[in-house]
Protein backbone atom coordinates (compact mmCIF):
# COMPACT_ATOMS: atom_id res chain seq x y z
CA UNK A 1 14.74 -18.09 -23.26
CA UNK A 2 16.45 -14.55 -23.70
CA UNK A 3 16.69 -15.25 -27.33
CA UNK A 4 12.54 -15.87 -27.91
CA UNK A 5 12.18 -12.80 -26.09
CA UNK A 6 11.51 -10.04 -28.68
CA UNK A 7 10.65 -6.62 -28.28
CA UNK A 8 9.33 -3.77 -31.05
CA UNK A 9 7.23 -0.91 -31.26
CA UNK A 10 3.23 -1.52 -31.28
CA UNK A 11 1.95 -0.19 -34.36
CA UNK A 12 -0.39 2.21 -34.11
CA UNK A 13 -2.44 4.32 -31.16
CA UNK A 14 -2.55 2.17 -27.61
CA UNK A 15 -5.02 3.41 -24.76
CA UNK A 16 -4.87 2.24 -21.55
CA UNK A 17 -8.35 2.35 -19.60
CA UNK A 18 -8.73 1.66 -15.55
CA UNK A 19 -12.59 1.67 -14.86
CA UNK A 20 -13.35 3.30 -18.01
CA UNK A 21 -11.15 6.21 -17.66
CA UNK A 22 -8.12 6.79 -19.57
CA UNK A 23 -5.32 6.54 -17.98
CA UNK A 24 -2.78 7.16 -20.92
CA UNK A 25 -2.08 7.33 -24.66
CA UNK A 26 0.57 7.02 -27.21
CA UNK A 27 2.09 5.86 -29.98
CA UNK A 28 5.05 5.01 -28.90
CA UNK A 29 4.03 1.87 -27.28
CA UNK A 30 6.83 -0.93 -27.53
CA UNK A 31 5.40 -4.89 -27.58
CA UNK A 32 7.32 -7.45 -25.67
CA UNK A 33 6.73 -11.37 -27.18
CA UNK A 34 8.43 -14.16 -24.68
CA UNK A 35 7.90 -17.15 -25.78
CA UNK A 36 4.49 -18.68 -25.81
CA UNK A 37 3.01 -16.11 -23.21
CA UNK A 38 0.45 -13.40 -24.55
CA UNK A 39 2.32 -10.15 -26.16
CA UNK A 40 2.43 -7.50 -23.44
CA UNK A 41 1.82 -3.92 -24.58
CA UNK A 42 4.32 -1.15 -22.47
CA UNK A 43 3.37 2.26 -22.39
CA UNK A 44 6.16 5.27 -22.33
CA UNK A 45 6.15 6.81 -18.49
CA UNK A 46 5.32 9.96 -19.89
CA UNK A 47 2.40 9.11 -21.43
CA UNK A 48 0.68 8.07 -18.01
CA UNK A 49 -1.22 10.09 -15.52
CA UNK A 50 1.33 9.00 -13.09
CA UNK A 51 -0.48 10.78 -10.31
CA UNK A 52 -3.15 8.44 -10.59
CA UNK A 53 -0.41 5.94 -9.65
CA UNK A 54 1.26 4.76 -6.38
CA UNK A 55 4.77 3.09 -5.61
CA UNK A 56 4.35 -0.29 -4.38
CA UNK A 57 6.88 -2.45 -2.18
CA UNK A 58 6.33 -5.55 -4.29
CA UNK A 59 9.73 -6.36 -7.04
CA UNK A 60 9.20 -9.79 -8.60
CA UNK A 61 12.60 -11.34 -10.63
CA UNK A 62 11.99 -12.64 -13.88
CA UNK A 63 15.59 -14.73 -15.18
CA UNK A 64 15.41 -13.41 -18.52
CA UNK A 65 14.18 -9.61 -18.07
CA UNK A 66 15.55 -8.72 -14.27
CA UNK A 67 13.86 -7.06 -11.70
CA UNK A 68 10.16 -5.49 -12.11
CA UNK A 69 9.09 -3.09 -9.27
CA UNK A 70 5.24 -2.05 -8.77
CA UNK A 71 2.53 0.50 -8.64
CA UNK A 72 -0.96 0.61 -7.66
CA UNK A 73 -3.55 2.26 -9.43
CA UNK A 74 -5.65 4.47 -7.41
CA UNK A 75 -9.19 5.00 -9.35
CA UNK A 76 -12.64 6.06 -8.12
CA UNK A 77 -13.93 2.29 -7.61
CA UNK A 78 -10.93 1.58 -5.65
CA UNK A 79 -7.51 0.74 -5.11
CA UNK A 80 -5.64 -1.92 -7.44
CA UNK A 81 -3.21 -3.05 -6.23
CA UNK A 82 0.48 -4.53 -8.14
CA UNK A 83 -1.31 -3.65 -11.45
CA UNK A 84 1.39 -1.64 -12.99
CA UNK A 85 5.12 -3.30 -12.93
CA UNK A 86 8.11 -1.95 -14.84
CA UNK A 87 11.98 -2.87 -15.17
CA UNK A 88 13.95 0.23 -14.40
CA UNK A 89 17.35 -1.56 -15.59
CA UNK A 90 16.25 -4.48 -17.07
CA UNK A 91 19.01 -7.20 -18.66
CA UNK A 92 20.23 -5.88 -21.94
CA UNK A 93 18.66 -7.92 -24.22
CA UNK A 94 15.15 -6.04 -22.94
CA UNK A 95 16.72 -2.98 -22.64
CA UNK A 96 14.53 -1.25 -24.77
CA UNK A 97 11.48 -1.71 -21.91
CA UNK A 98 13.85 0.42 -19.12
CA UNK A 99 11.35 2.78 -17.78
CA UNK A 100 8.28 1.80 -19.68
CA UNK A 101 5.01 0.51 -17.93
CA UNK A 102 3.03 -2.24 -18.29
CA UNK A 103 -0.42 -3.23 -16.83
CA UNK A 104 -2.96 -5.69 -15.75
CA UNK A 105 -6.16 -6.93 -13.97
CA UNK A 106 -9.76 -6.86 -14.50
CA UNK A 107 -10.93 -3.75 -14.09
CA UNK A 108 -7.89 -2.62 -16.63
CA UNK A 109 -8.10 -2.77 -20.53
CA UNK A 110 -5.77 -1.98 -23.02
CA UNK A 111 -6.99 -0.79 -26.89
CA UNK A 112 -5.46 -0.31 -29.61
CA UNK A 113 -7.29 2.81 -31.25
């Protein structure tokens, strides 16, 4: 599977929007394609409003990427919970994702602007 794993920079301007606020910007967001699954947009670190974010205890293991550790988002409407994972040291051929964040759930939407 490692080798239908592919990942590249996002062309253009990404947002990422919990409840309708913005929670970050860039254009330096990298897209990760596995397979058959949906592309999955990461966003640089820096680019977040990482106070806006809380360390979770959840780590999932994924065979072909390593191990993905969790925040929660804490917004007006609430907390979300294990909607931001990253791989810190991820295996080397998705070493380019180390650090980066990526996101999900329904009250979170991701743009490109």
């Amino acid at each position: 599977m490692e080798n239908q794993i592919t990942v590249s920079p996002a062309d253009g301007t990404w947002v990422v929007r919990v409840a309708g606020a913005v929670l970050g910007e860039t254009s330096r967001a990298l897209e990760l394609r596995e397979g058959d699954y949906d592309p999955v947009i990461y966003f640089p670190r820096d680019s977040i409003a990482m106070a806006f974010l809380e360390p979770s205890d959840t780590t999932t293991v994924c065979p072909h990427k390593g191990t993905a550790t969790y925040f929660a988002i804490e917004a007006k409407s609430g907390t979300l919970p294990d909607a931001v994972w990253t791989y810190e040291t991820p295996h080397d051929a998705v070493k380019k994702i180390a650090g980066y964040l990526a996101f999900q759930g329904d009250k979170v939407a991701i743009e490109q602007v």
